[in-house]
C-alpha atoms as a PDB file:
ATOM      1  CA  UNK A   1       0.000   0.000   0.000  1.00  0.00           C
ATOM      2  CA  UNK A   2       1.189   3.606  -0.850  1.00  0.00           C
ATOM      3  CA  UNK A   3       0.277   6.372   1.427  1.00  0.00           C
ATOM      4  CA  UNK A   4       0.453   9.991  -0.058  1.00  0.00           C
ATOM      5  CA  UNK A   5       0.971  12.842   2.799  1.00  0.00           C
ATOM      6  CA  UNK A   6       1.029  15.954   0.742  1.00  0.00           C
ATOM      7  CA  UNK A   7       1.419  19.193   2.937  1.00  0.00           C
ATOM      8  CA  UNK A   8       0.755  21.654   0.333  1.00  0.00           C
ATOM      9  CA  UNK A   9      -3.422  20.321   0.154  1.00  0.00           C
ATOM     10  CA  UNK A  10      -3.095  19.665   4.345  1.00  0.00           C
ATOM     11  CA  UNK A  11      -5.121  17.114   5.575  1.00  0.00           C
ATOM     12  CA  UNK A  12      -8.542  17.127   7.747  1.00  0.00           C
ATOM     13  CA  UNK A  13      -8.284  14.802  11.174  1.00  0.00           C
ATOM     14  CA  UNK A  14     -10.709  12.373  12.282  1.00  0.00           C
ATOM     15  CA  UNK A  15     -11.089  10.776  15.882  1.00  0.00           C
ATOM     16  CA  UNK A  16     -12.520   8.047  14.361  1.00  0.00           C
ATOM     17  CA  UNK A  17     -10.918   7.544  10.897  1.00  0.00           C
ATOM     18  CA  UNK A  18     -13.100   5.406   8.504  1.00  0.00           C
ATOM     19  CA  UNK A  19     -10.632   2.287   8.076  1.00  0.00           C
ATOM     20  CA  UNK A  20      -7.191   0.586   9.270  1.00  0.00           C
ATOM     21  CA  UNK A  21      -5.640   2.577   5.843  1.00  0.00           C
ATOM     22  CA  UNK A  22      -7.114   5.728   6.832  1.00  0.00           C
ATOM     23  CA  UNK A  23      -5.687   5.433  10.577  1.00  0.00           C
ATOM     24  CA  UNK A  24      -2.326   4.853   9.444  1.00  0.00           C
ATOM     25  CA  UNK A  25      -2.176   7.871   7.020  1.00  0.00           C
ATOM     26  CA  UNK A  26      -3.532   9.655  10.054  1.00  0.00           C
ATOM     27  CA  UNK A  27      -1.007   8.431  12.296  1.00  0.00           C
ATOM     28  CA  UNK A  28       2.083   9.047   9.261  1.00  0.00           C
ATOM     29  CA  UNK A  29       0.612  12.922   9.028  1.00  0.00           C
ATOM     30  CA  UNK A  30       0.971  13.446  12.417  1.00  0.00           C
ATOM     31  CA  UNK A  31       4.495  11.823  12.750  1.00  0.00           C
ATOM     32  CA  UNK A  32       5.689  14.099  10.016  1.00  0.00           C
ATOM     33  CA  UNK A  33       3.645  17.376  10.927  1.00  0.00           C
ATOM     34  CA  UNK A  34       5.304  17.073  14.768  1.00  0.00           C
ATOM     35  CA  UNK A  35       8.325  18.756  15.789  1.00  0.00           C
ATOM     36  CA  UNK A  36      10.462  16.835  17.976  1.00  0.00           C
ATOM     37  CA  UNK A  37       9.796  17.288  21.829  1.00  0.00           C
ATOM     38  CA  UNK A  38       6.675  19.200  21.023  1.00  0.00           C
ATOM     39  CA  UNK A  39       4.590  16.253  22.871  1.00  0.00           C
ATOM     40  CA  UNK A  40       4.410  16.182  26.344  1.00  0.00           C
ATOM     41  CA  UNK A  41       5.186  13.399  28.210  1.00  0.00           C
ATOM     42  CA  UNK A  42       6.770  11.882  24.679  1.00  0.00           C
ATOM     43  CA  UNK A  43       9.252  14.236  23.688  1.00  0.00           C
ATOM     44  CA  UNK A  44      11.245  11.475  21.340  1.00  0.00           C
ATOM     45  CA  UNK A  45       7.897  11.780  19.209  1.00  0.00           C
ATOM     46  CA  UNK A  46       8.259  13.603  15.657  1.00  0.00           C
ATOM     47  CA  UNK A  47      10.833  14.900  13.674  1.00  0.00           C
ATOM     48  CA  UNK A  48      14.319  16.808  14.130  1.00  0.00           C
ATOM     49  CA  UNK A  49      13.597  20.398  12.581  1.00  0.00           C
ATOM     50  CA  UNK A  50      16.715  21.640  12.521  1.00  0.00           C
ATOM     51  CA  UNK A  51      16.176  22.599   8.950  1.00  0.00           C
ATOM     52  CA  UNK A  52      13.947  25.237   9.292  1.00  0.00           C
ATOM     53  CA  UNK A  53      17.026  27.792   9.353  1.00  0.00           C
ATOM     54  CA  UNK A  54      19.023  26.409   6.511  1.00  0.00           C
ATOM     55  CA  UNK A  55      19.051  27.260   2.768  1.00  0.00           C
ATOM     56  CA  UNK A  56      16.468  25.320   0.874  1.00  0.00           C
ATOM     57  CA  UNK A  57      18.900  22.623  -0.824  1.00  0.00           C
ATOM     58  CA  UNK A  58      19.909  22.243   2.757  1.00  0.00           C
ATOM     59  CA  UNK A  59      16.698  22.111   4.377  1.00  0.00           C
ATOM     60  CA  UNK A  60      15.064  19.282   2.126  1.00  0.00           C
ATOM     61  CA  UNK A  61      18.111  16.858   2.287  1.00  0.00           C
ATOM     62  CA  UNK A  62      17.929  17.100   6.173  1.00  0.00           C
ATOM     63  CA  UNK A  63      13.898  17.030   6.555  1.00  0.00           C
ATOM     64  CA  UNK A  64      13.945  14.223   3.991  1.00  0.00           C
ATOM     65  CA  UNK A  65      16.287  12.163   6.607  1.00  0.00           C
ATOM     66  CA  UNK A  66      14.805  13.472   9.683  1.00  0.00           C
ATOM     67  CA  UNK A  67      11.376  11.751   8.021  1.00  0.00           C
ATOM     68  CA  UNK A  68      13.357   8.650   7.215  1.00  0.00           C
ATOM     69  CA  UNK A  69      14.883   8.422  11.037  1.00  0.00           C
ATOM     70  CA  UNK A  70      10.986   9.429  12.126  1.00  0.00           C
ATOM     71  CA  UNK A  71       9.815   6.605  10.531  1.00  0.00           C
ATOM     72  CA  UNK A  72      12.242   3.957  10.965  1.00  0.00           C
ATOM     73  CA  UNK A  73      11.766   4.746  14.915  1.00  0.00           C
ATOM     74  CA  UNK A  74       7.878   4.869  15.304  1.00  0.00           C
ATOM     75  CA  UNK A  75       7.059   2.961  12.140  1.00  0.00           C
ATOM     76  CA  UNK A  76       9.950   0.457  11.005  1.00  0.00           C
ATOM     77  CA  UNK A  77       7.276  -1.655   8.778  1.00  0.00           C
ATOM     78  CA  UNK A  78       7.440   1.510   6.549  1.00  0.00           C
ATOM     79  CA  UNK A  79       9.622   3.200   4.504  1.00  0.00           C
ATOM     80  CA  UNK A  80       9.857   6.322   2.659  1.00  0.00           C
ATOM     81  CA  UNK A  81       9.437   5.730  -1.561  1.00  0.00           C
ATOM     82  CA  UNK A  82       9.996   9.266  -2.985  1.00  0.00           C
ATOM     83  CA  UNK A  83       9.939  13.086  -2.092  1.00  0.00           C
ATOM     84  CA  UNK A  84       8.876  15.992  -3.916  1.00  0.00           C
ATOM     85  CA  UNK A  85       8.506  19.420  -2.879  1.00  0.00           C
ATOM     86  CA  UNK A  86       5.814  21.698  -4.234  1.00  0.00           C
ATOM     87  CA  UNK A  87       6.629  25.603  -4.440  1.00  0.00           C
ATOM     88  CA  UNK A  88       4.704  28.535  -3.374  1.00  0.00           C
ATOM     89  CA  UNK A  89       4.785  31.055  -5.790  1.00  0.00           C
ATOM     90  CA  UNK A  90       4.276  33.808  -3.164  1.00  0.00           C
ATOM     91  CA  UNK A  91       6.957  31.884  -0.729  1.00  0.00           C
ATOM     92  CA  UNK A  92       9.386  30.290  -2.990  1.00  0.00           C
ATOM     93  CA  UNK A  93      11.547  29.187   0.403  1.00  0.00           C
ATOM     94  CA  UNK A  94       9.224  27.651   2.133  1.00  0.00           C
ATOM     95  CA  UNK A  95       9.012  23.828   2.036  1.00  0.00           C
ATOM     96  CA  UNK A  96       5.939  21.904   1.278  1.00  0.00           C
ATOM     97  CA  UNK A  97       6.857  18.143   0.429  1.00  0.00           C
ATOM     98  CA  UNK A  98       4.785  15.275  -0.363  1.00  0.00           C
ATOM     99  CA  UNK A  99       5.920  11.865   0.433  1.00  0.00           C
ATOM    100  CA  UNK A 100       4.976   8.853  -0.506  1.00  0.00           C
ATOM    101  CA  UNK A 101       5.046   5.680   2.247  1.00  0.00           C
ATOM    102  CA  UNK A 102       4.994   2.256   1.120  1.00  0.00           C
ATOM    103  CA  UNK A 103       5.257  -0.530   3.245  1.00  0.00           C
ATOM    104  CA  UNK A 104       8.840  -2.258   3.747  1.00  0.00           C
ATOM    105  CA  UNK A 105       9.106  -5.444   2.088  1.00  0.00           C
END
């Protein structure tokens, strides 16, 4: 299965999502839309954002193994497939990627 988390579109939350697929995207969002230490009481949760201050070639390489560390930690039956980063035309430097999650064979 391939699960597409595109933050340029965003994505709406459920407390109850509708199926098992629909709980994991959920669940891979939230991984990758949390800054590390941001959660209390589970501060190893989410993603090193270190990049935020670095120039944009910069900043993708690192977010795009910050995601891959992310997910090997919470969810090692996944992996990431591909990366692309969509651009704002009115904020060229700011980083909206969409990843694609397939399950590691």
């Amino acid at each position: 299965m391939t699960y597409t988390i595109d933050f340029s579109t965003g994505m709406n939350l459920a407390i109850i999502p509708e199926s098992e697929d629909a709980a994991t995207l959920q669940n891979l969002y939230c991984l990758l839309n949390t800054t590390l230490a941001e959660v209390p009481c589970y501060r190893e949760y989410g993603i090193n954002k270190e990049f935020m201050s670095r120039p944009i070639h910069v900043a993708k390489t690192m977010l795009v193994v910050a995601a891959a560390e992310a997910l090997e930690k919470f969810f090692p039956e996944k992996k990431i497939l591909n990366v692309t980063f969509a651009v704002d035309k009115d904020f060229p430097d700011k980083l909206m990627p969409r990843f694609e999650v397939v399950d590691n064979e």
